[in-house]
Protein backbone atom coordinates (compact mmCIF):
# COMPACT_ATOMS: atom_id res chain seq x y z
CA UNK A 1 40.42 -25.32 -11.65
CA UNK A 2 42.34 -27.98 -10.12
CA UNK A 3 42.06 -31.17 -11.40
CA UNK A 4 38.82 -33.13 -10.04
CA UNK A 5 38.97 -37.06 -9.12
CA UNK A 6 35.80 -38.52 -11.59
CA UNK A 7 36.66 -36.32 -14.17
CA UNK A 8 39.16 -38.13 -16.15
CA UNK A 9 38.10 -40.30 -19.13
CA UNK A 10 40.03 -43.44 -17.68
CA UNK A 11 39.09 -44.81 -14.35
CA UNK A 12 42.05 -44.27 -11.64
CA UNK A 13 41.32 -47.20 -9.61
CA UNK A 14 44.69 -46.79 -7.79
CA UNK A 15 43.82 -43.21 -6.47
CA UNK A 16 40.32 -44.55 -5.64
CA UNK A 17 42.25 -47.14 -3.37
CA UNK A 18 44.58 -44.64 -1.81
CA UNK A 19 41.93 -41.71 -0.62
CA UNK A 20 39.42 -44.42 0.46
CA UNK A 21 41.85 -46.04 2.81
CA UNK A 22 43.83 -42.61 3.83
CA UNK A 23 39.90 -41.55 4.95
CA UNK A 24 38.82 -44.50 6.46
CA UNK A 25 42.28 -44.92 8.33
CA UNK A 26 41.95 -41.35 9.66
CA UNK A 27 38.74 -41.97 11.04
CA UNK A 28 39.55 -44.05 13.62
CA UNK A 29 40.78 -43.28 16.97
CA UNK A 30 43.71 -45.84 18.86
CA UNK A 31 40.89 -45.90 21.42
CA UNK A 32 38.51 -47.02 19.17
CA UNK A 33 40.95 -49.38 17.76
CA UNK A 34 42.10 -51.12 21.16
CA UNK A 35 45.60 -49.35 20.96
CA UNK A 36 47.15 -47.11 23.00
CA UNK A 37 46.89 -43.33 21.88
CA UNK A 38 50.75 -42.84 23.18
CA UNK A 39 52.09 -39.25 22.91
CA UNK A 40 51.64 -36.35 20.58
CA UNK A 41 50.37 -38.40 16.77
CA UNK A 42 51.15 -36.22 13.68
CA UNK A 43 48.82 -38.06 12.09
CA UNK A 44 45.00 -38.26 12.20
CA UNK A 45 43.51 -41.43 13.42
CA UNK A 46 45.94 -44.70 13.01
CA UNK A 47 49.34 -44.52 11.69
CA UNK A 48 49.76 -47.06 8.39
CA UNK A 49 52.04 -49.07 11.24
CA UNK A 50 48.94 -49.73 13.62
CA UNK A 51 46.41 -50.67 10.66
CA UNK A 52 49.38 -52.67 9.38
CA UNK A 53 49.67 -54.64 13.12
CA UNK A 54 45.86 -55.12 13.39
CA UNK A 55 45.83 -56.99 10.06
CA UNK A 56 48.46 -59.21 10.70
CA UNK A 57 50.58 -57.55 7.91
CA UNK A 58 54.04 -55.75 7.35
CA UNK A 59 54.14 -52.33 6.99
CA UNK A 60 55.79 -52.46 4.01
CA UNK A 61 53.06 -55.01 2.72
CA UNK A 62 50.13 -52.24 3.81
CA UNK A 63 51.78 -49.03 2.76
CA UNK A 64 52.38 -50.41 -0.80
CA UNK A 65 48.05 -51.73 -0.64
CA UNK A 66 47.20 -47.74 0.48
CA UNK A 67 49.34 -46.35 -2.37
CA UNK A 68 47.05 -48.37 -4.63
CA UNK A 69 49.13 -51.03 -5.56
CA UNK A 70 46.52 -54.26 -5.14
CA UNK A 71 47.85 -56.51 -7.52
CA UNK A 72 48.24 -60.15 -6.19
CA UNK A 73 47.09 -58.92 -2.65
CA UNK A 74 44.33 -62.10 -1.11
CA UNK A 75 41.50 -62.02 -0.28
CA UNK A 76 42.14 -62.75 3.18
CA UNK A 77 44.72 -59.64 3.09
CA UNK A 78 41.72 -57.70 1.98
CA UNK A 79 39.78 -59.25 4.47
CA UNK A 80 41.98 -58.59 7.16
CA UNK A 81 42.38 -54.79 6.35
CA UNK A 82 38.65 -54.28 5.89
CA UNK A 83 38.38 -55.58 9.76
CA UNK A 84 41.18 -53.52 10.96
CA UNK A 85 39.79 -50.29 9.81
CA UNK A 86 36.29 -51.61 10.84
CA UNK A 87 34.66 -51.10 7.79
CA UNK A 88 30.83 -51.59 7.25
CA UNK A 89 29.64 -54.36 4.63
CA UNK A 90 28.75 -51.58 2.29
CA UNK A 91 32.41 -50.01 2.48
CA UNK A 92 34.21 -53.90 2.44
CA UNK A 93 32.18 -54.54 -1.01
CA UNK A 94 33.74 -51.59 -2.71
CA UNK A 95 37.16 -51.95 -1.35
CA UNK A 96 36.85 -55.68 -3.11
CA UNK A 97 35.20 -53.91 -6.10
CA UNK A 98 38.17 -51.62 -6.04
CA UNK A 99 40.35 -54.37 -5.78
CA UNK A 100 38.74 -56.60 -8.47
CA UNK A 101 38.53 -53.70 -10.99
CA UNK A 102 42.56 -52.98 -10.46
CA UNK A 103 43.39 -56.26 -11.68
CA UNK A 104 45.09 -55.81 -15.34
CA UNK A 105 43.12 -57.08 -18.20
CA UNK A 106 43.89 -59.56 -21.29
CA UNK A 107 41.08 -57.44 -23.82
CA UNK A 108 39.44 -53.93 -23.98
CA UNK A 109 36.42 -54.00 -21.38
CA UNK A 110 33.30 -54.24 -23.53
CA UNK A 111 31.19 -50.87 -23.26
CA UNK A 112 28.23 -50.92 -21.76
CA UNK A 113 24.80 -50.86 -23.76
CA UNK A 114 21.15 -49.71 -21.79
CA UNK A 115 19.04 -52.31 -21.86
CA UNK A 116 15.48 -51.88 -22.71
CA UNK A 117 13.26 -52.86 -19.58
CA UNK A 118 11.03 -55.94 -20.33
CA UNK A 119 7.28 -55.71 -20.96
CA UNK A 120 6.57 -57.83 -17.54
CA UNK A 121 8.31 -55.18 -15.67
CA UNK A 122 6.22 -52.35 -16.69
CA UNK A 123 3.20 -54.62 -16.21
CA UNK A 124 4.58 -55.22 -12.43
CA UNK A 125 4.69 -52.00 -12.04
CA UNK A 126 1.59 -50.71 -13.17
CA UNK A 127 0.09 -53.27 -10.84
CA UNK A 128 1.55 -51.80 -8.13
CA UNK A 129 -1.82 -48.50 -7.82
CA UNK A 130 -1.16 -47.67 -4.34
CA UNK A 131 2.47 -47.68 -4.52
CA UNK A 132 4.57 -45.64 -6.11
CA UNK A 133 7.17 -48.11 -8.00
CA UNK A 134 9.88 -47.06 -10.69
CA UNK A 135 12.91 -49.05 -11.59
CA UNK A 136 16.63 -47.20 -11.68
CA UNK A 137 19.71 -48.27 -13.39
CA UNK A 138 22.95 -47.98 -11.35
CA UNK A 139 23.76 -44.21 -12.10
CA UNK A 140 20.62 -43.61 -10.70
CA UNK A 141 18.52 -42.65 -14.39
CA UNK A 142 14.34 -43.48 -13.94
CA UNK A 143 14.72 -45.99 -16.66
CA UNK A 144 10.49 -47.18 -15.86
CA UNK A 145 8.09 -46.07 -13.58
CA UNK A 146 3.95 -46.42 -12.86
CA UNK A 147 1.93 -43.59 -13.06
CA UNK A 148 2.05 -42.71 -9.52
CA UNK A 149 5.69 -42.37 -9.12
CA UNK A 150 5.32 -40.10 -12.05
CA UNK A 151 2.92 -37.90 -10.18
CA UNK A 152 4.73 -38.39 -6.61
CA UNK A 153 7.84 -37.53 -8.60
CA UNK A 154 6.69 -34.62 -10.36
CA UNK A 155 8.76 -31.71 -9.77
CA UNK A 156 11.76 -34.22 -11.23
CA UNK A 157 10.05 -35.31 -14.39
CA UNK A 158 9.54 -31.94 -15.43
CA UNK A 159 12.31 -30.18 -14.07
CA UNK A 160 15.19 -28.98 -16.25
CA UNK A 161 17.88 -31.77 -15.00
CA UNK A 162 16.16 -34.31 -17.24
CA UNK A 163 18.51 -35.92 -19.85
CA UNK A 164 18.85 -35.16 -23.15
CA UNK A 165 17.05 -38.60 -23.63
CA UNK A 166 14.11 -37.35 -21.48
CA UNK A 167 15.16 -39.81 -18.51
CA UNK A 168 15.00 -38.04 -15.09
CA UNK A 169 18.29 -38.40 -13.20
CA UNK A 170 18.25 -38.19 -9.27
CA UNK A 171 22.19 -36.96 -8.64
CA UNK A 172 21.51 -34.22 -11.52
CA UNK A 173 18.35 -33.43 -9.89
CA UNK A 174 19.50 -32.83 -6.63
CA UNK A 175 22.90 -31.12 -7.55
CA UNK A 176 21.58 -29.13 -10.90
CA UNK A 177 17.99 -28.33 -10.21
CA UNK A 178 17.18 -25.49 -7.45
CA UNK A 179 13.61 -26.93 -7.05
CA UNK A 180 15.26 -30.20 -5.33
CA UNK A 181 15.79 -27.73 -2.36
CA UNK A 182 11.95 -27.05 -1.73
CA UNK A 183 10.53 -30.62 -2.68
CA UNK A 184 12.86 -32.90 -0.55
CA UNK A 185 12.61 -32.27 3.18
CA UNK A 186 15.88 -33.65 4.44
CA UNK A 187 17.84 -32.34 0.55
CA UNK A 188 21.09 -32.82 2.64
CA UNK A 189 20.23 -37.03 3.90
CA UNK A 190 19.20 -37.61 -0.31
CA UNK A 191 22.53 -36.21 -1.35
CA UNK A 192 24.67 -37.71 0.94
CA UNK A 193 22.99 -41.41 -0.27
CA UNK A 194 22.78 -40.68 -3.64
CA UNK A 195 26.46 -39.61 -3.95
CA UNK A 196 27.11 -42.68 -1.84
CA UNK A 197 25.46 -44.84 -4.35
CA UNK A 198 27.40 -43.21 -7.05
CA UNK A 199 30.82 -44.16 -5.61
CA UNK A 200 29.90 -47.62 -4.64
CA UNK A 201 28.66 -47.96 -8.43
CA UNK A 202 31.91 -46.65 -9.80
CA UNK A 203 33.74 -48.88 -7.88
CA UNK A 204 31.44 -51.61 -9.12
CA UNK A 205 31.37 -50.45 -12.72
CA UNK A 206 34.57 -48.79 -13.60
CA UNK A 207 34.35 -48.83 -17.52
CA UNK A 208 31.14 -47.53 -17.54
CA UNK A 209 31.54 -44.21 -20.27
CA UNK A 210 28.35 -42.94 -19.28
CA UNK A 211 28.69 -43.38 -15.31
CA UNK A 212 32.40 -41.01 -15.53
CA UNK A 213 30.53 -38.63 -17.77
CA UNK A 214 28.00 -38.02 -15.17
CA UNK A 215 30.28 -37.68 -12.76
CA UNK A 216 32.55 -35.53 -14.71
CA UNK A 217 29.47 -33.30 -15.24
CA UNK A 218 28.74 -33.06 -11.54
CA UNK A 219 32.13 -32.51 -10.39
CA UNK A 220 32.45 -29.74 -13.14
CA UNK A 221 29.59 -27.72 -11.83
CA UNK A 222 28.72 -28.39 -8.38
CA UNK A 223 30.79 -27.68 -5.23
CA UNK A 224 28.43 -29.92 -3.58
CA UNK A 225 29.16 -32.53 -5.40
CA UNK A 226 32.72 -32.14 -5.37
CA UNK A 227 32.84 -32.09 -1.40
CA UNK A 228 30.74 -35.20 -0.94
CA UNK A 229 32.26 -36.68 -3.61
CA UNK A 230 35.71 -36.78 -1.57
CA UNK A 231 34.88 -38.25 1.58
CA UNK A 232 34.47 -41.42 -0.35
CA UNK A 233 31.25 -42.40 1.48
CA UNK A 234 29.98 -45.30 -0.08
CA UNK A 235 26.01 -46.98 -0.24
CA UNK A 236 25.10 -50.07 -1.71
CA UNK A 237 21.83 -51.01 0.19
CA UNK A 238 19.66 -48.35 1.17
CA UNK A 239 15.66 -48.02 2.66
CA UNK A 240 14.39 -45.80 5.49
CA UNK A 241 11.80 -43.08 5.34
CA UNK A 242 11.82 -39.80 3.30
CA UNK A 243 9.61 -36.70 3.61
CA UNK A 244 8.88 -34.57 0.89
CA UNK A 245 6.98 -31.33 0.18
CA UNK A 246 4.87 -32.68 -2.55
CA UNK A 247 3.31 -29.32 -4.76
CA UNK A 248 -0.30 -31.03 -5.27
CA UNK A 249 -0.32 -33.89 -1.82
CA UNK A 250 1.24 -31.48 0.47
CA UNK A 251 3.43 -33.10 2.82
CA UNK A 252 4.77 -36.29 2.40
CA UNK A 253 6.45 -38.95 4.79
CA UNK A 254 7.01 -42.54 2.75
CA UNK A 255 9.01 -45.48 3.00
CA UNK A 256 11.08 -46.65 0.58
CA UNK A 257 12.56 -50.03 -0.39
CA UNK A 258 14.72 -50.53 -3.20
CA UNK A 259 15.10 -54.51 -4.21
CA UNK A 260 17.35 -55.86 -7.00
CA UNK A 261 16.25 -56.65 -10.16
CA UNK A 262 18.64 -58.66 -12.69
CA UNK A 263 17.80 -57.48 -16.18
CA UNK A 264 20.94 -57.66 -17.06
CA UNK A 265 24.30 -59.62 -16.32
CA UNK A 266 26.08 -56.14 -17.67
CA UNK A 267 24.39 -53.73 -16.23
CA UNK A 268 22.77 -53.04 -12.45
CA UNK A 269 19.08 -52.31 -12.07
CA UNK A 270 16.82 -51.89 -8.75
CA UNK A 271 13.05 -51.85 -8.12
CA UNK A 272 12.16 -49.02 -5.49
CA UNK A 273 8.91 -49.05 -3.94
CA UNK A 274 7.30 -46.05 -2.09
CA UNK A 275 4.27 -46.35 0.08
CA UNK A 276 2.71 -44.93 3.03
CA UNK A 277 1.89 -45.83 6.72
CA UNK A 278 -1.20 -47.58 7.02
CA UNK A 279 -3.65 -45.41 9.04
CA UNK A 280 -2.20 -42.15 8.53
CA UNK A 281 -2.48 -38.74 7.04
CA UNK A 282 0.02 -39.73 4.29
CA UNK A 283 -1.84 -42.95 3.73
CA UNK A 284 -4.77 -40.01 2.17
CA UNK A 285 -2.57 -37.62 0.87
CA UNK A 286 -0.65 -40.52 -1.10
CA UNK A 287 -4.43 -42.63 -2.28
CA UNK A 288 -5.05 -38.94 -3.65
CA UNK A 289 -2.51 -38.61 -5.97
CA UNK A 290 -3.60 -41.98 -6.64
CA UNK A 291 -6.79 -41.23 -7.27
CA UNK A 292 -6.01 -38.36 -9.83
CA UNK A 293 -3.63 -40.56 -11.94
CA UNK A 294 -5.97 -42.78 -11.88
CA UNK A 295 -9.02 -40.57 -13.06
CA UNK A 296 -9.52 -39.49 -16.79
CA UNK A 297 -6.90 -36.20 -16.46
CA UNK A 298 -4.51 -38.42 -14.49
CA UNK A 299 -2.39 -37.20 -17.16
CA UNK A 300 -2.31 -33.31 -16.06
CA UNK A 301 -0.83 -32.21 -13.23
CA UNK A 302 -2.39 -32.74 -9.60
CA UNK A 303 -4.29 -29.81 -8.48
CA UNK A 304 -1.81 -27.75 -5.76
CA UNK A 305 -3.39 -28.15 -2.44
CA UNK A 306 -5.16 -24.54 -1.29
CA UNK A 307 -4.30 -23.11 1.81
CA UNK A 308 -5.64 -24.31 5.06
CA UNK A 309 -7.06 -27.41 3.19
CA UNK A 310 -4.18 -29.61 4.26
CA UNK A 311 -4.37 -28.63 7.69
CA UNK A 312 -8.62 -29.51 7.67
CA UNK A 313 -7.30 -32.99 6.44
CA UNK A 314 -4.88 -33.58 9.05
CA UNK A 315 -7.35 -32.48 11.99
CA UNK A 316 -10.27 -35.07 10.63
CA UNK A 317 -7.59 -37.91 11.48
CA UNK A 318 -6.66 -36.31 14.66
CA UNK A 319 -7.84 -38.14 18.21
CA UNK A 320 -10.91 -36.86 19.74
C-alpha cells in the first residue's frame, strides 16, 4: 500500500503546505481570478506565475512557498497569497497554522496530556435538560456529555468504534462503524465536516501523538477516509442543522452550535449544543427522550418507536 499522508509518526508540515496550495490553486479558474484564460493551459486552474502576479510576489518567491519552504515568509506574504487564491477564513487560519507550525524549534515540543474536564462543566451541562450538550476535545473524542446527548447519541456510545478508554469518537464512528450509515441522515455532509475539522486541527496541533495516531488508524483502514482526507478541506467553525434516524425518537432534525471552551492553554475543547425547533414535531420527539432520561430507567435504553406510532404523532401537529 502506498504510502498514506497522516500516517507517518512525524508531522510533514512541508507536504501539508504543498498539496493544500497545489489544490486550492487548481481550483480556481483565470475567470474567476480576473485573468485572461489565454490559449490551451496544461495546467488546472492558475499557473504558480498568475497566483505569483496576484500576490504581488516573484515567481521564484511563490514556487519556493508551494514546495513548502515557509521559513522567514511575512505575514503579509501569507496574507497576500491567502487573497490571491481566495481562500475562506477557515482555509487562511490553517495556511497560518501551517505556517506557524513549520517554523524550526529551539526544544522538543512538550506532548500533550488530556485534561480532566472541571466539575462546573459537567454541572453546566447537566443543567442544560432540554438540550442535548456534550463537550469534544479537538480530535473530536466525547470527553463529557448530559444525559440526553447520551440518549440522542446512542447508537455511538454503544457502538463498537468506542476507544479503548470507553470515549466515543465521531471520525471512528463514522468511518469504522456500519451503523453510522443508518443513524445519520446526510452520513456524507458529517464526514466531509468532521474530516474537515480533523485537518484544520492537525494543522493547529501538529505534535499531537494521539491526533497522527488517529489519523494513521483511519487512513490505514478506510478508503473514505483516505479520499477526503486529500482534498485538504479544512473546518474550523461549524453549526447548521443535522437530521438523524434516531432508533427510540424516530426522526430527528436539530440544530447544532458548537462554542469554545478554554480548559486548557494546551489543548482545544468545544461545547456543542443540540436542540430542537420550537413548535415542532422534533421539539416532542426530542422532550421524549428527555423525558425517559429523565425518569427512573433513564438509564436503559429508550423504547424503539412501533410502527405507525411516529406517523400518529406527526399528524396531531399537522394544520387542520
Amino acid at each position: 500500500m502506498p504510502t498514506v499522508e497522516g500516517m507517518d509518526q512525524r508531522p510533514d508540515t512541508r507536504s501539508e503546505i504543498r498539496d493544500f496550495l497545489a489544490i486550492r490553486r487548481a481550483r480556481i479558474t483565470p475567470e474567476q481570478a480576473g485573468l485572461p484564460a489565454g490559449g490551451r493551459r496544461r495546467v488546472k486552474g492558475l499557473r504558480r506565475e498568475e497566483v505569483a502576479v496576484l500576490a504581488g510576489v516573484s515567481t521564484e518567491w511563490y514556487t519556493r512557498l508551494e514546495r513548502g519552504h515557509v521559513s522567514g515568509v511575512s505575514h503579509d506574504v501569507l496574507d497576500a497569497v491567502a487573497r490571491a487564491l481566495r481562500l475562506d477564513e477557515d482555509e487562511r487560519t490553517y495556511l497560518f497554522d501551517l505556517a506557524r507550525a513549520a517554523q524550526p524549534v529551539s526544544r522538543t515540543p512538550r506532548r500533550r496530556k488530556a485534561v480532566d474536564v472541571p466539575p462546573r462543566v459537567q454541572w453546566l451541562l447537566d443543567s442544560m435538560t432540554l438540550s442535548a450538550a456534550f463537550v469534544t476535545n479537538g480530535r473530536l473524542d466525547i470527553v463529557a456529555e448530559n444525559a440526553l446527548a447520551r440518549a440522542l447519541f446512542a447508537p455511538m456510545f454503544d457502538g463498537a468504534a468506542v476507544s479503548e478508554r470507553g470515549r466515543p469518537n465521531f471520525a471512528r464512528y463514522y468511518f469504522l462503524d456500519p451503523g453510522s450509515h443508518h443513524f445519520v441522515a446526510d452520513r456524507d455532509g458529517a464526514v466531509a465536516t468532521t474530516v474537515a475539522l480533523l485537518r484544520a486541527e492537525a494543522g493547529r496541533s501538529p505534535h499531537d501523538k494521539a491526533l497522527r495516531e488517529l489519523i494513521g488508524e483511519l487512513s490505514t483502514v478506510s478508503t473514505d477516509f483516505r479520499t477526503h482526507w486529500a482534498t485538504h478541506d479544512v473546518r474550523v467553525h461549524h453549526s447548521g442543522v443535522k437530521s438523524f434516524h434516531h432508533p427510540g425518537a424516530g426522526p430527528l432534525k436539530l440544530t447544532y452550535q458548537p462554542l469554545d471552551l478554554p480548559l486548557s492553554v494546551h489543548e482545544a475543547h468545544s461545547l456543542t449544543i443540540y436542540t430542537a425547533e420550537p413548535g415542532t414535531p422534533d421539539e416532542d420527539r426530542l422532550k421524549l427522550l428527555a423525558s425517559w432520561t429523565a425518569s427512573p430507567r433513564g438509564h436503559q435504553k429508550p423504547p424503539a418507536v412501533r410502527a405507525g406510532e411516529q406517523d400518529r404523532r406527526d399528524d396531531t401537529r399537522s394544520p387542520s
